[in-house]
Structure formats: C-alpha cells, structure tokens
PDB file of N, CA and C in Angstrom:
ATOM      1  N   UNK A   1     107.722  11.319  97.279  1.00  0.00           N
ATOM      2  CA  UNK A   1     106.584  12.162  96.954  1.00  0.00           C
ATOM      3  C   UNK A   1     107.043  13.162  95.909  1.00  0.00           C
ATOM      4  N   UNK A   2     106.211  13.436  94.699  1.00  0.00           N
ATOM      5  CA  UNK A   2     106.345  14.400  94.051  1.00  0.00           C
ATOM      6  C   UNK A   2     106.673  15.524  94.427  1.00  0.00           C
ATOM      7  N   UNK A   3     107.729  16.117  93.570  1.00  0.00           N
ATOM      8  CA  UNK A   3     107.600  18.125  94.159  1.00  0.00           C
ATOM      9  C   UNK A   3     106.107  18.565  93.983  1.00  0.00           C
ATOM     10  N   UNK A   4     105.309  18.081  93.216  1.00  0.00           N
ATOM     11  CA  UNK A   4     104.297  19.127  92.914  1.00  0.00           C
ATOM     12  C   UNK A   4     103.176  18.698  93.776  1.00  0.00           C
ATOM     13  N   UNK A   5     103.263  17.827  94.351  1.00  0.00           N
ATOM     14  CA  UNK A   5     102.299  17.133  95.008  1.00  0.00           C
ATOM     15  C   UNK A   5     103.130  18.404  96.746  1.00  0.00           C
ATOM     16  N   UNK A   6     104.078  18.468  96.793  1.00  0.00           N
ATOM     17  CA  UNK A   6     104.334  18.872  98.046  1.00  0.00           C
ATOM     18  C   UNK A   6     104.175  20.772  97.880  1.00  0.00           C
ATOM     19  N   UNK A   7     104.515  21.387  96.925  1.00  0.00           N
ATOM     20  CA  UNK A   7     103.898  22.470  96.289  1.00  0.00           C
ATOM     21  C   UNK A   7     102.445  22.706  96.006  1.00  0.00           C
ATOM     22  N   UNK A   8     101.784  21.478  95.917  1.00  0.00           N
ATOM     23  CA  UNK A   8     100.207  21.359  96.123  1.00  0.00           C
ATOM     24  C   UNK A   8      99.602  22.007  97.340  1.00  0.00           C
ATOM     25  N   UNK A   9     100.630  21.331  98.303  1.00  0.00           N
ATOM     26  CA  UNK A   9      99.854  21.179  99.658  1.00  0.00           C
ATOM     27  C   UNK A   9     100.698  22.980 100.452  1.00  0.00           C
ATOM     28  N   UNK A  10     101.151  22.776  99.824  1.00  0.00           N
ATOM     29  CA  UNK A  10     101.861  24.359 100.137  1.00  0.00           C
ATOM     30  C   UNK A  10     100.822  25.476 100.143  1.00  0.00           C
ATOM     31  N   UNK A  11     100.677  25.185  98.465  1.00  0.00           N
ATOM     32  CA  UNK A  11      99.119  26.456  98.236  1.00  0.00           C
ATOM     33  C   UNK A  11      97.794  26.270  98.811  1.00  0.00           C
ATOM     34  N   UNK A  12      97.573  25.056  99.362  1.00  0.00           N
ATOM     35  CA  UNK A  12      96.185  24.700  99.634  1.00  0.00           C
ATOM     36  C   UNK A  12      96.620  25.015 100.868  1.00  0.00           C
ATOM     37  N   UNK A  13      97.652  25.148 102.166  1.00  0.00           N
ATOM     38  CA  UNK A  13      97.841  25.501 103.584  1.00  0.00           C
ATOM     39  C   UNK A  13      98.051  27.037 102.916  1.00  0.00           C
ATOM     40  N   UNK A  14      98.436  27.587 102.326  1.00  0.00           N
ATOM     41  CA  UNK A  14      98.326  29.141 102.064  1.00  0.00           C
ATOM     42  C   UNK A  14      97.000  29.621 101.593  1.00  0.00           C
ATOM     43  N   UNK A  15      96.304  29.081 101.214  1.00  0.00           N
ATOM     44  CA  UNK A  15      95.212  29.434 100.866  1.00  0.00           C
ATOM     45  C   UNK A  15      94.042  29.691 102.375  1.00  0.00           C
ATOM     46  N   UNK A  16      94.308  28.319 102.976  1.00  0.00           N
ATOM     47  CA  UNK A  16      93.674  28.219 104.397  1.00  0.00           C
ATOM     48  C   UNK A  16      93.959  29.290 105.335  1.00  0.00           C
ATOM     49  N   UNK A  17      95.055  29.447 105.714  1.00  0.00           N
ATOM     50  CA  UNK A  17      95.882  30.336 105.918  1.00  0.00           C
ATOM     51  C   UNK A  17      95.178  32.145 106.045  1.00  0.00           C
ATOM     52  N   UNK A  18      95.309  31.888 104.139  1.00  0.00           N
ATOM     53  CA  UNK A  18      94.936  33.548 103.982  1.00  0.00           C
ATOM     54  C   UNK A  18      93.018  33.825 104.645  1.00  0.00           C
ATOM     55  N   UNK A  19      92.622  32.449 104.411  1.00  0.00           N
ATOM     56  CA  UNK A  19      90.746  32.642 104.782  1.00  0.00           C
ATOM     57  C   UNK A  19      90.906  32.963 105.902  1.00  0.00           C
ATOM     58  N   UNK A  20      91.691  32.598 106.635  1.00  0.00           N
ATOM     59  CA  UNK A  20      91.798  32.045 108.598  1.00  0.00           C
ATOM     60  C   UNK A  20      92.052  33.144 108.541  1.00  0.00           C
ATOM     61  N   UNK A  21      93.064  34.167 108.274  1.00  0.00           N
ATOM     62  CA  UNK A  21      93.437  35.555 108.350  1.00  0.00           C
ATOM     63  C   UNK A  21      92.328  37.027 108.089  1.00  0.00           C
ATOM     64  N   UNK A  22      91.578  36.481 107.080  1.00  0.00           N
ATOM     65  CA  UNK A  22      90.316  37.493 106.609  1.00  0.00           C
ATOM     66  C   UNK A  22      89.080  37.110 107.525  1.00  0.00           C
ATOM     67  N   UNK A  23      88.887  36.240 108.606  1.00  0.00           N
ATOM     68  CA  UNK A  23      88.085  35.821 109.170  1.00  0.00           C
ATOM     69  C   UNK A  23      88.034  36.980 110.334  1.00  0.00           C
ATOM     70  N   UNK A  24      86.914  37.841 110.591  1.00  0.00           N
ATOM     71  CA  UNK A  24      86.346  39.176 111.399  1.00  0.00           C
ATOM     72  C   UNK A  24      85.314  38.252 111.958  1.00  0.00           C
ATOM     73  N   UNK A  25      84.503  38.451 113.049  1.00  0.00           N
ATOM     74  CA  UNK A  25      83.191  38.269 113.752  1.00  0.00           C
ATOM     75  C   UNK A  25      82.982  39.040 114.934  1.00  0.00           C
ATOM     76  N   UNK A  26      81.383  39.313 114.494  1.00  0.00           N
ATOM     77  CA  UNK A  26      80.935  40.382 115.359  1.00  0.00           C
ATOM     78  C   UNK A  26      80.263  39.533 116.432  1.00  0.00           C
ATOM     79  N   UNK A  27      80.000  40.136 117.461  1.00  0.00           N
ATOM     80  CA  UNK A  27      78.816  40.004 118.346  1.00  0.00           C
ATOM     81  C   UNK A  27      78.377  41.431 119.366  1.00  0.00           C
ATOM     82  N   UNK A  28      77.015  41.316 119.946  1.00  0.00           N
ATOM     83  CA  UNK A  28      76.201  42.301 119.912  1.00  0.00           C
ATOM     84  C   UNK A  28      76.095  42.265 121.698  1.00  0.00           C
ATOM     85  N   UNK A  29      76.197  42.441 122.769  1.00  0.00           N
ATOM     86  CA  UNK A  29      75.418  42.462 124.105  1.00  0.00           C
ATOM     87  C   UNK A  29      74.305  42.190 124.231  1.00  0.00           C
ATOM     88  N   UNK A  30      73.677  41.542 125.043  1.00  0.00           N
ATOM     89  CA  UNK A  30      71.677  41.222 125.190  1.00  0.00           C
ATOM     90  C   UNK A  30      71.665  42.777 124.914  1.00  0.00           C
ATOM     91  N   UNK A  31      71.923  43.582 125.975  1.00  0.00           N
ATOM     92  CA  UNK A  31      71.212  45.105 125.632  1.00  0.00           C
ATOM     93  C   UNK A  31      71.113  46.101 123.930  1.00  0.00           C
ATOM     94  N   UNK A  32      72.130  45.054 123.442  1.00  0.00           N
ATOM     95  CA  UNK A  32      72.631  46.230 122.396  1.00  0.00           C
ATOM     96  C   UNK A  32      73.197  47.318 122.391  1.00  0.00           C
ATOM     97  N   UNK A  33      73.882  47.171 123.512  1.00  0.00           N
ATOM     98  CA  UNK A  33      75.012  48.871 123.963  1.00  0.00           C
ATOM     99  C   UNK A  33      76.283  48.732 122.999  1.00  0.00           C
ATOM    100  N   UNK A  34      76.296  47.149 123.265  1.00  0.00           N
ATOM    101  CA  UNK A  34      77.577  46.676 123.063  1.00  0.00           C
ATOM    102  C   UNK A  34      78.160  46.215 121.481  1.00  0.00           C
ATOM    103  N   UNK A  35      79.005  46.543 120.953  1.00  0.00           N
ATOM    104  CA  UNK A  35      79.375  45.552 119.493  1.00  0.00           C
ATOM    105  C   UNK A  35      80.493  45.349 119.655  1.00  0.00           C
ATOM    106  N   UNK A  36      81.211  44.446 119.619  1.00  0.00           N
ATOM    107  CA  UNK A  36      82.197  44.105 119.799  1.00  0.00           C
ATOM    108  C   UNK A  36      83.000  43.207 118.239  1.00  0.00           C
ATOM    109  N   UNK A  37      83.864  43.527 117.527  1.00  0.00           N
ATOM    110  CA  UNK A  37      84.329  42.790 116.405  1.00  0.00           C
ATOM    111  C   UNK A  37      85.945  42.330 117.229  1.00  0.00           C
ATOM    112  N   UNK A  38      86.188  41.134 116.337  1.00  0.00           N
ATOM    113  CA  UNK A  38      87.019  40.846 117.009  1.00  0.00           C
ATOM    114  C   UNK A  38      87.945  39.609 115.351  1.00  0.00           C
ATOM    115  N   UNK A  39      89.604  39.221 115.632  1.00  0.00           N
ATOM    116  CA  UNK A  39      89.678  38.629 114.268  1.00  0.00           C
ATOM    117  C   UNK A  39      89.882  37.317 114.514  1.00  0.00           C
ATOM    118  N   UNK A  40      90.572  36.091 113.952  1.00  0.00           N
ATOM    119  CA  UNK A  40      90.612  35.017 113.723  1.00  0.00           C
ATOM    120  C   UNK A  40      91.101  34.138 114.996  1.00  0.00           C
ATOM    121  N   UNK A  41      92.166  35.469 115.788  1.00  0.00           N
ATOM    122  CA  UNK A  41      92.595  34.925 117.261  1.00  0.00           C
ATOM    123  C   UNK A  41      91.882  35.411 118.718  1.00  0.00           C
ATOM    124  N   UNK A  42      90.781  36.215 118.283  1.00  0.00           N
ATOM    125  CA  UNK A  42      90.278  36.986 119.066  1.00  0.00           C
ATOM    126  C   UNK A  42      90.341  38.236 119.728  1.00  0.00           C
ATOM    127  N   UNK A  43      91.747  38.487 118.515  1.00  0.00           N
ATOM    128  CA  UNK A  43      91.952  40.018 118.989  1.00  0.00           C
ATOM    129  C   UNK A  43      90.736  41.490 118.745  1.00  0.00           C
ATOM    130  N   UNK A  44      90.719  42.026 119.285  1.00  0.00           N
ATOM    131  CA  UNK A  44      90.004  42.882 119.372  1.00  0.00           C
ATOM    132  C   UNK A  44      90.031  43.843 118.202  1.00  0.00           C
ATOM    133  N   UNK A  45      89.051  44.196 117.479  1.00  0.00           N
ATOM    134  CA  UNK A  45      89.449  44.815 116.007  1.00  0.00           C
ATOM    135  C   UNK A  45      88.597  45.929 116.318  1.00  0.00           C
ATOM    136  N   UNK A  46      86.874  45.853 116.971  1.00  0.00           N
ATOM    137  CA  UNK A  46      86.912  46.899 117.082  1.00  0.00           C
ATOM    138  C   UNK A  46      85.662  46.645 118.109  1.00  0.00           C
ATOM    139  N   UNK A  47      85.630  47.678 118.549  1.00  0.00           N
ATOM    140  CA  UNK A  47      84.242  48.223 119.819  1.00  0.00           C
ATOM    141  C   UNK A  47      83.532  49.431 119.725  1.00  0.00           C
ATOM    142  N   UNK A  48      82.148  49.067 119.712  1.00  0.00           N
ATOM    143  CA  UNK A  48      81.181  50.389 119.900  1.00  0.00           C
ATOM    144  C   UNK A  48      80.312  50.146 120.930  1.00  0.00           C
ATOM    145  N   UNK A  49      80.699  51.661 121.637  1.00  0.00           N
ATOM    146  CA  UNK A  49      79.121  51.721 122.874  1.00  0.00           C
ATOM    147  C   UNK A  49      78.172  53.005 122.098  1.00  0.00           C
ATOM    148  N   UNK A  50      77.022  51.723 122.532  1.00  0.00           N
ATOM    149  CA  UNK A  50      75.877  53.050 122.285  1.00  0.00           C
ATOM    150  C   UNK A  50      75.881  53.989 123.320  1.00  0.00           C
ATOM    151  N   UNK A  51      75.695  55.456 122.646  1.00  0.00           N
ATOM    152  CA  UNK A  51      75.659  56.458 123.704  1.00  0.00           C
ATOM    153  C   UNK A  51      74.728  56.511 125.165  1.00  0.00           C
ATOM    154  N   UNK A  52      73.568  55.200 124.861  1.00  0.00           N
ATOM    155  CA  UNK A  52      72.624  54.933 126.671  1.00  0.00           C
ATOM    156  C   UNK A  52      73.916  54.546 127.254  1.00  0.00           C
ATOM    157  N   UNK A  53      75.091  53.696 126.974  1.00  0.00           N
ATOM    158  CA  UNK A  53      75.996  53.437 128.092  1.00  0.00           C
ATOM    159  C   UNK A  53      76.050  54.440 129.149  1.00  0.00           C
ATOM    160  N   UNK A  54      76.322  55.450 128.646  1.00  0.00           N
ATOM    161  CA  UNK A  54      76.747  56.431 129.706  1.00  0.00           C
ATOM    162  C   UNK A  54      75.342  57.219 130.632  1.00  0.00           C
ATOM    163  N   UNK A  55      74.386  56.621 130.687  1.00  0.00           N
ATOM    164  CA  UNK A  55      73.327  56.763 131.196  1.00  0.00           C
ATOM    165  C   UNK A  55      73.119  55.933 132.750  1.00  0.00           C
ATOM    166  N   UNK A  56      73.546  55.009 132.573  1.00  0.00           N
ATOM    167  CA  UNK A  56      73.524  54.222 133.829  1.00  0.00           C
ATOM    168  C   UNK A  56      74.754  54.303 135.233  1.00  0.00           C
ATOM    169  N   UNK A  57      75.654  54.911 134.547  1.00  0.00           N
ATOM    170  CA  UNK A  57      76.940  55.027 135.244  1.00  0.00           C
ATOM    171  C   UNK A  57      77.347  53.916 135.975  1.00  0.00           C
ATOM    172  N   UNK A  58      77.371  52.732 135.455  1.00  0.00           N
ATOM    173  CA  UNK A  58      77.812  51.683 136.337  1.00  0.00           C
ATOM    174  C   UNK A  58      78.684  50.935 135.537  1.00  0.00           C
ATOM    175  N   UNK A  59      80.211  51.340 135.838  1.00  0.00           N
ATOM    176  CA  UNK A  59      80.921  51.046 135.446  1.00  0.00           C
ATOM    177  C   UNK A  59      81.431  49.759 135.076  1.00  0.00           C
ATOM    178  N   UNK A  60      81.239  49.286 136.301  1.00  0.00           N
ATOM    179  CA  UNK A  60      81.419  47.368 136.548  1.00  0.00           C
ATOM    180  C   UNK A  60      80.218  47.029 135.721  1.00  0.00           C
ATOM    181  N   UNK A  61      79.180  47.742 135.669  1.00  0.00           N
ATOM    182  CA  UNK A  61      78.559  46.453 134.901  1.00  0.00           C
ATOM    183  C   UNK A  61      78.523  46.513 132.692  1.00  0.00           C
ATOM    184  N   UNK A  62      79.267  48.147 132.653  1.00  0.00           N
ATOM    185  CA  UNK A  62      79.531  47.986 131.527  1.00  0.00           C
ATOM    186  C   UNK A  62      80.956  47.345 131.387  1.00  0.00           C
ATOM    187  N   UNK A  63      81.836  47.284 132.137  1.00  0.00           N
ATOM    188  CA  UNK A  63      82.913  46.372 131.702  1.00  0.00           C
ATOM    189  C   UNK A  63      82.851  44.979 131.595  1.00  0.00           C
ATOM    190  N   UNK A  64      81.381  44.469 132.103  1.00  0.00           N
ATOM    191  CA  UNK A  64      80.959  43.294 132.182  1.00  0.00           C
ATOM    192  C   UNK A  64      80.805  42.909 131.033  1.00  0.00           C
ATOM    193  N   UNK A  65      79.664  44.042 130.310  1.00  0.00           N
ATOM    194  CA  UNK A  65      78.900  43.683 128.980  1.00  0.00           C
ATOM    195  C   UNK A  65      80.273  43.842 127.854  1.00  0.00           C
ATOM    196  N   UNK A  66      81.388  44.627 128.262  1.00  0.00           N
ATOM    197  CA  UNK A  66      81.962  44.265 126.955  1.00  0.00           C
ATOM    198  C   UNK A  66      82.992  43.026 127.281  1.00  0.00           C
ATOM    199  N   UNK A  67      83.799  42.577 128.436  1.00  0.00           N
ATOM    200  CA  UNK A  67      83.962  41.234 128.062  1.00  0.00           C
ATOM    201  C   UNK A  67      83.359  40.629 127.549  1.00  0.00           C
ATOM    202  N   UNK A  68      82.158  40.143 128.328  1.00  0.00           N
ATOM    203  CA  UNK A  68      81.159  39.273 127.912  1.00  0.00           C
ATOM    204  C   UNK A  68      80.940  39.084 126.140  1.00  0.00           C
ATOM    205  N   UNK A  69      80.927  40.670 125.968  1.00  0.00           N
ATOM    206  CA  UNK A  69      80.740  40.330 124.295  1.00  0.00           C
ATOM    207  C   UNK A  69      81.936  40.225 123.388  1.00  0.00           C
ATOM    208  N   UNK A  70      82.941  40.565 124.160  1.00  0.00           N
ATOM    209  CA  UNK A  70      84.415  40.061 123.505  1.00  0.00           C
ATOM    210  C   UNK A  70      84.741  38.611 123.352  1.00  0.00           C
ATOM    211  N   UNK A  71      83.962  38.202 124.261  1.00  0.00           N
ATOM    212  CA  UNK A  71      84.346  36.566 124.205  1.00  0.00           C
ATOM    213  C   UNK A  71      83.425  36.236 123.525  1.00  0.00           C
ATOM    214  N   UNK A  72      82.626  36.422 123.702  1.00  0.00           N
ATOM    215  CA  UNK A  72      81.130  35.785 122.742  1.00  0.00           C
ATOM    216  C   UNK A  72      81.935  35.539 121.092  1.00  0.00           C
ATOM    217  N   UNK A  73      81.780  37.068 120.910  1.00  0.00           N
ATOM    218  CA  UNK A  73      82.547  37.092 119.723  1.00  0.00           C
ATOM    219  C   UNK A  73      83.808  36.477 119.282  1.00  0.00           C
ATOM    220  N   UNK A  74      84.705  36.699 120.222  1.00  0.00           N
ATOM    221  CA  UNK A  74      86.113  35.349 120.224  1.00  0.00           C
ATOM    222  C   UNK A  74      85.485  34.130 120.262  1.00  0.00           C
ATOM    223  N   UNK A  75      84.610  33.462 120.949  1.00  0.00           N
ATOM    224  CA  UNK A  75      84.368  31.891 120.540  1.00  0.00           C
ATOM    225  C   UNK A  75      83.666  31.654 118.952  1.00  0.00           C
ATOM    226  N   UNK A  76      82.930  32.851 118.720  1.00  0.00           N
ATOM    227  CA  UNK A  76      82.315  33.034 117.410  1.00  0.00           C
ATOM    228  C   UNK A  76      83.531  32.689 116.018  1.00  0.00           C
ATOM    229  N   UNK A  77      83.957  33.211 116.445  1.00  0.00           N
ATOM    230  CA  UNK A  77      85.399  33.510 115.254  1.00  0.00           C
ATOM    231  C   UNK A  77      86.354  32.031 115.503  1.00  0.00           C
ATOM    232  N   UNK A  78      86.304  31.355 116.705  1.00  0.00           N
ATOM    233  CA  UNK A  78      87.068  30.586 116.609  1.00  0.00           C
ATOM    234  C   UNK A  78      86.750  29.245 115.820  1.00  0.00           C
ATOM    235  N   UNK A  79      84.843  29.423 116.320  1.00  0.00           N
ATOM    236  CA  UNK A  79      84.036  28.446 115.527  1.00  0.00           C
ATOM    237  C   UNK A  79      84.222  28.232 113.527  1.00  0.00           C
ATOM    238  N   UNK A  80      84.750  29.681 113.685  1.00  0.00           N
ATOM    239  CA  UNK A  80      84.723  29.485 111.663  1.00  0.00           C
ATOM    240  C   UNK A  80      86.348  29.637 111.388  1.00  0.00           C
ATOM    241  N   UNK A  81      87.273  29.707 112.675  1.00  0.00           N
ATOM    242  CA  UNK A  81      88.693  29.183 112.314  1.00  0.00           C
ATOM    243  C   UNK A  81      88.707  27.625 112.451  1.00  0.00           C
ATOM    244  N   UNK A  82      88.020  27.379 113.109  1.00  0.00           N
ATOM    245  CA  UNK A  82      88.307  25.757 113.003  1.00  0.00           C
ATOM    246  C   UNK A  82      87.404  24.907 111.915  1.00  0.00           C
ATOM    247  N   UNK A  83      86.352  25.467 111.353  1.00  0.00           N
ATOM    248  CA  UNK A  83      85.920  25.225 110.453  1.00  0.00           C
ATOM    249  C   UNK A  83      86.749  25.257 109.028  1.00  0.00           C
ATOM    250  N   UNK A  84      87.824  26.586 109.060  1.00  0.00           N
ATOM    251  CA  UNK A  84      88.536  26.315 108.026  1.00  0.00           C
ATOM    252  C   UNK A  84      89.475  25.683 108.312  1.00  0.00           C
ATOM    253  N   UNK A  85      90.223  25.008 108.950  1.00  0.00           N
ATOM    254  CA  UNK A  85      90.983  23.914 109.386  1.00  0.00           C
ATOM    255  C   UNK A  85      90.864  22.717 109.567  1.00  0.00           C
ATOM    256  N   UNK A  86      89.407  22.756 109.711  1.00  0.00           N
ATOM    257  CA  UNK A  86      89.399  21.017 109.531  1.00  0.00           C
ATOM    258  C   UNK A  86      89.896  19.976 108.823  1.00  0.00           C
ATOM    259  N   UNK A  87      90.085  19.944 107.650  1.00  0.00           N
ATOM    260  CA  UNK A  87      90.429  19.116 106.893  1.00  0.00           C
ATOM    261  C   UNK A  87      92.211  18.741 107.342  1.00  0.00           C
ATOM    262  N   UNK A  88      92.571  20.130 107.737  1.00  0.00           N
ATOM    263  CA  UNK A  88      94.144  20.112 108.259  1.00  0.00           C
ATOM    264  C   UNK A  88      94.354  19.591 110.008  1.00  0.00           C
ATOM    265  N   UNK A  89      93.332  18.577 110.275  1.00  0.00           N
ATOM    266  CA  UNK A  89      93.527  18.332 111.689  1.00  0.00           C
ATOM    267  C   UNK A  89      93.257  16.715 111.935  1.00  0.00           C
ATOM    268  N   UNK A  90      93.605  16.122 112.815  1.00  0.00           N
ATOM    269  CA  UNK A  90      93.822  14.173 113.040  1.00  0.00           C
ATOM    270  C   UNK A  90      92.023  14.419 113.052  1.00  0.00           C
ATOM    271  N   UNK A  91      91.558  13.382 112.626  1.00  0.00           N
ATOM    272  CA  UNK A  91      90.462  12.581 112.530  1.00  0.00           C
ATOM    273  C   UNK A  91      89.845  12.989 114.073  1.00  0.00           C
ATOM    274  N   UNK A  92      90.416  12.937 114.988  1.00  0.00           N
ATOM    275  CA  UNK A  92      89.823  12.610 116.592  1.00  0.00           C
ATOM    276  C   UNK A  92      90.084  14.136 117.086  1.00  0.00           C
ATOM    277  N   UNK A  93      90.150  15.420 116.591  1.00  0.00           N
ATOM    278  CA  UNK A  93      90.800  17.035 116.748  1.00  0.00           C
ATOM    279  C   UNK A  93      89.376  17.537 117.321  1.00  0.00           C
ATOM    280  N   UNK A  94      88.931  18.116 118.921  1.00  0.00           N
ATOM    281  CA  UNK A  94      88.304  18.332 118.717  1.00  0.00           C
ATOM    282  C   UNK A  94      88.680  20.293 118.955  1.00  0.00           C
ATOM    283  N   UNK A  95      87.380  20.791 119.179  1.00  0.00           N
ATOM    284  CA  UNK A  95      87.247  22.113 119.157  1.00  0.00           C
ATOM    285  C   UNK A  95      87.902  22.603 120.524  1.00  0.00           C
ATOM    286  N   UNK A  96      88.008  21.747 121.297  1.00  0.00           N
ATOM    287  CA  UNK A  96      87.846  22.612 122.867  1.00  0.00           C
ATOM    288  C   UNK A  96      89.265  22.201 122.908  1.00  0.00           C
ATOM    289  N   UNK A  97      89.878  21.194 122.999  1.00  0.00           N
ATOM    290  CA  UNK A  97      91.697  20.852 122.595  1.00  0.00           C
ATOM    291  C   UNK A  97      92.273  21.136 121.898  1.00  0.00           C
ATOM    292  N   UNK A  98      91.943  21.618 120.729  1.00  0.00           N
ATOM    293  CA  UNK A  98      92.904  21.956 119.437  1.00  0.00           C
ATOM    294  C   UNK A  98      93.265  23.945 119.413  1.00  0.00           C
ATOM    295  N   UNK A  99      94.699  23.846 119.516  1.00  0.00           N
ATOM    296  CA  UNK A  99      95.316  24.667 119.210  1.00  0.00           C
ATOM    297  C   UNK A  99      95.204  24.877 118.206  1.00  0.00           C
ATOM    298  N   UNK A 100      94.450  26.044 117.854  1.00  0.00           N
ATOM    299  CA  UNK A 100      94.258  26.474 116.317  1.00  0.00           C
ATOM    300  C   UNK A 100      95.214  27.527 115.682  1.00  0.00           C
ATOM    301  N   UNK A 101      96.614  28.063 116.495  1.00  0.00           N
ATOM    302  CA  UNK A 101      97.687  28.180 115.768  1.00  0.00           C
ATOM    303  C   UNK A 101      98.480  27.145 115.256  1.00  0.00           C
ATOM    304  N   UNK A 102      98.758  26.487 115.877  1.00  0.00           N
ATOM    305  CA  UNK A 102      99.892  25.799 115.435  1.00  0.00           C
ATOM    306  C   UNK A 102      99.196  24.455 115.372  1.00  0.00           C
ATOM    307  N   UNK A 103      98.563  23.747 115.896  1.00  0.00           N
ATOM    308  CA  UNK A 103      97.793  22.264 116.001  1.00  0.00           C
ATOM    309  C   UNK A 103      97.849  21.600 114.360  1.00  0.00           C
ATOM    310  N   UNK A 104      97.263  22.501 113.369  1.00  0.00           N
ATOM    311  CA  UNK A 104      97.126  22.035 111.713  1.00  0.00           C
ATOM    312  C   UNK A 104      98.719  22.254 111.033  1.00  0.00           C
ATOM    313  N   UNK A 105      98.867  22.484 111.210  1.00  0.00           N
ATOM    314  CA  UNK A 105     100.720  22.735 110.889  1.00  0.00           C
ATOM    315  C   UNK A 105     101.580  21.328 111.813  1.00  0.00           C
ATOM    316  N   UNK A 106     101.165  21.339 112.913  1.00  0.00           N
ATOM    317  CA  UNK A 106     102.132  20.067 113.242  1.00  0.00           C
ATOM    318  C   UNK A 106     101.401  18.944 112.736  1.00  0.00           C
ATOM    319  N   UNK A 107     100.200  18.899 112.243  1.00  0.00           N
ATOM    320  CA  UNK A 107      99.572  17.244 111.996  1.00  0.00           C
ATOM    321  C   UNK A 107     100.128  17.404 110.580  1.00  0.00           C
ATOM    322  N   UNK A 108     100.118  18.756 109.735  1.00  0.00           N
ATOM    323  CA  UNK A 108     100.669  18.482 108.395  1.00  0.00           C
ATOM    324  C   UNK A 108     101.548  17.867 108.802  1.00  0.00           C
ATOM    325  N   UNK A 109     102.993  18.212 109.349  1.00  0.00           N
ATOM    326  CA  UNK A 109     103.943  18.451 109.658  1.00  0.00           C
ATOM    327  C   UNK A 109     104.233  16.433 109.965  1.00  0.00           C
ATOM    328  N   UNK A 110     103.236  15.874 110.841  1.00  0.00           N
ATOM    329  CA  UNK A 110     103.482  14.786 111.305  1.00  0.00           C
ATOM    330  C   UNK A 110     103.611  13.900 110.373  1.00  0.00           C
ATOM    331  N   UNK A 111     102.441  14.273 109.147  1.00  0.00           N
ATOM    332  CA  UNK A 111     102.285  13.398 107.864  1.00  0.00           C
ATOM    333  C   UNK A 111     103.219  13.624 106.930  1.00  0.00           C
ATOM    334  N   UNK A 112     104.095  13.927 107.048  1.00  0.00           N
ATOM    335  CA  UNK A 112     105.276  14.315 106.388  1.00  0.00           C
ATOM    336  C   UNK A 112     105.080  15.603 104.852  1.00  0.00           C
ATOM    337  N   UNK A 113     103.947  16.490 105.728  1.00  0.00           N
ATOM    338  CA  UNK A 113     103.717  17.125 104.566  1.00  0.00           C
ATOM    339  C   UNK A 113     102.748  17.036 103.710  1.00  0.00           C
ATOM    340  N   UNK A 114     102.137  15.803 103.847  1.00  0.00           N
ATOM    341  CA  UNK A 114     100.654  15.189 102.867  1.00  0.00           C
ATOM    342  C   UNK A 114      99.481  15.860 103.650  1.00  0.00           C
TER     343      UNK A 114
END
C-alpha cells in the first residue's frame, strides 16, 4: 500500500475524530425544569434547573428528571457519534453493540489500515 494512501486514511480518521470530539447535545425534561448538555461520551457538560424546581421540594423526583434527561441526552449524542463513524465500522456494526471508542479503530486496525 502506498504511504499516501495510508496518510490518507490517517487524516480522514483525524478528521472523524475531531467532529466526534465537537459533538455537544442537549435535551430538555417533559417539564422543562430540566436542560441537560452533555458531549460525544456522555459526559456531562452542563445542567440547568429552572428556578420552579425548588418549588416542589421533592427531591427524588428532581433527581429523577435530571437523570432521565442526562441519558436522554447521552443516547442523543451517541446517535450523531455513530453517525460520524459509520463509514469506519464492519458492514453488520450495529448501534446497540458497537463500542464507539475504540470499535472504528480496531476494524481500521483489522483492515490493515484501509
């Protein structure tokens, strides 16, 4: 295989890479108390309660609404990481099995780099 052909595929997995990295998604609670942003792995980037939270005083059920919308938002984000990975995954890769750290890196990896 060419060097430049393997330097090709270098910049085009760095490129993927850098999108997968700039990838933020929000999601909102049914009530709208909740916003929850979160980044490409589902880490938590950021959270807002509307000030009614503290109106109801029920603690358990606002820790409810912000899991709830942490994950929302983590499956959200994972939906447009694997969207930018597709092309870097086996033919048969689906969403609910694929390790979207490392999964596109070992199939490069399997193809010897192509």
């Amino acid at each position: 295989m060419p060097a430049g052909d393997t330097l090709g595929d270098v910049d085009d997995l760095q490129r993927i890479w850098e999108r997968v990295a700039a990838i933020e998604e929000s999601a909102w609670s049914h009530d709208g108390r909740v916003s929850a942003s979160v980044g490409a792995r589902g880490e938590l980037r950021a959270l807002e309660l509307d000030p009614r939270v503290y109106r109801d005083h029920d603690a358990e059920a606002l820790a409810k609404s912000i899991v709830d919308t942490v994950a929302e938002a983590s499956r959200n984000a994972r939906r447009l990481v694997l969207d930018e990975i597709t092309p870097l995954l086996p033919r048969n890769a689906t969403g609910a099995e694929t390790d979207l750290a490392f999964e596109p890196l070992l199939h490069h990896l399997d193809r010897g780099g192509q």
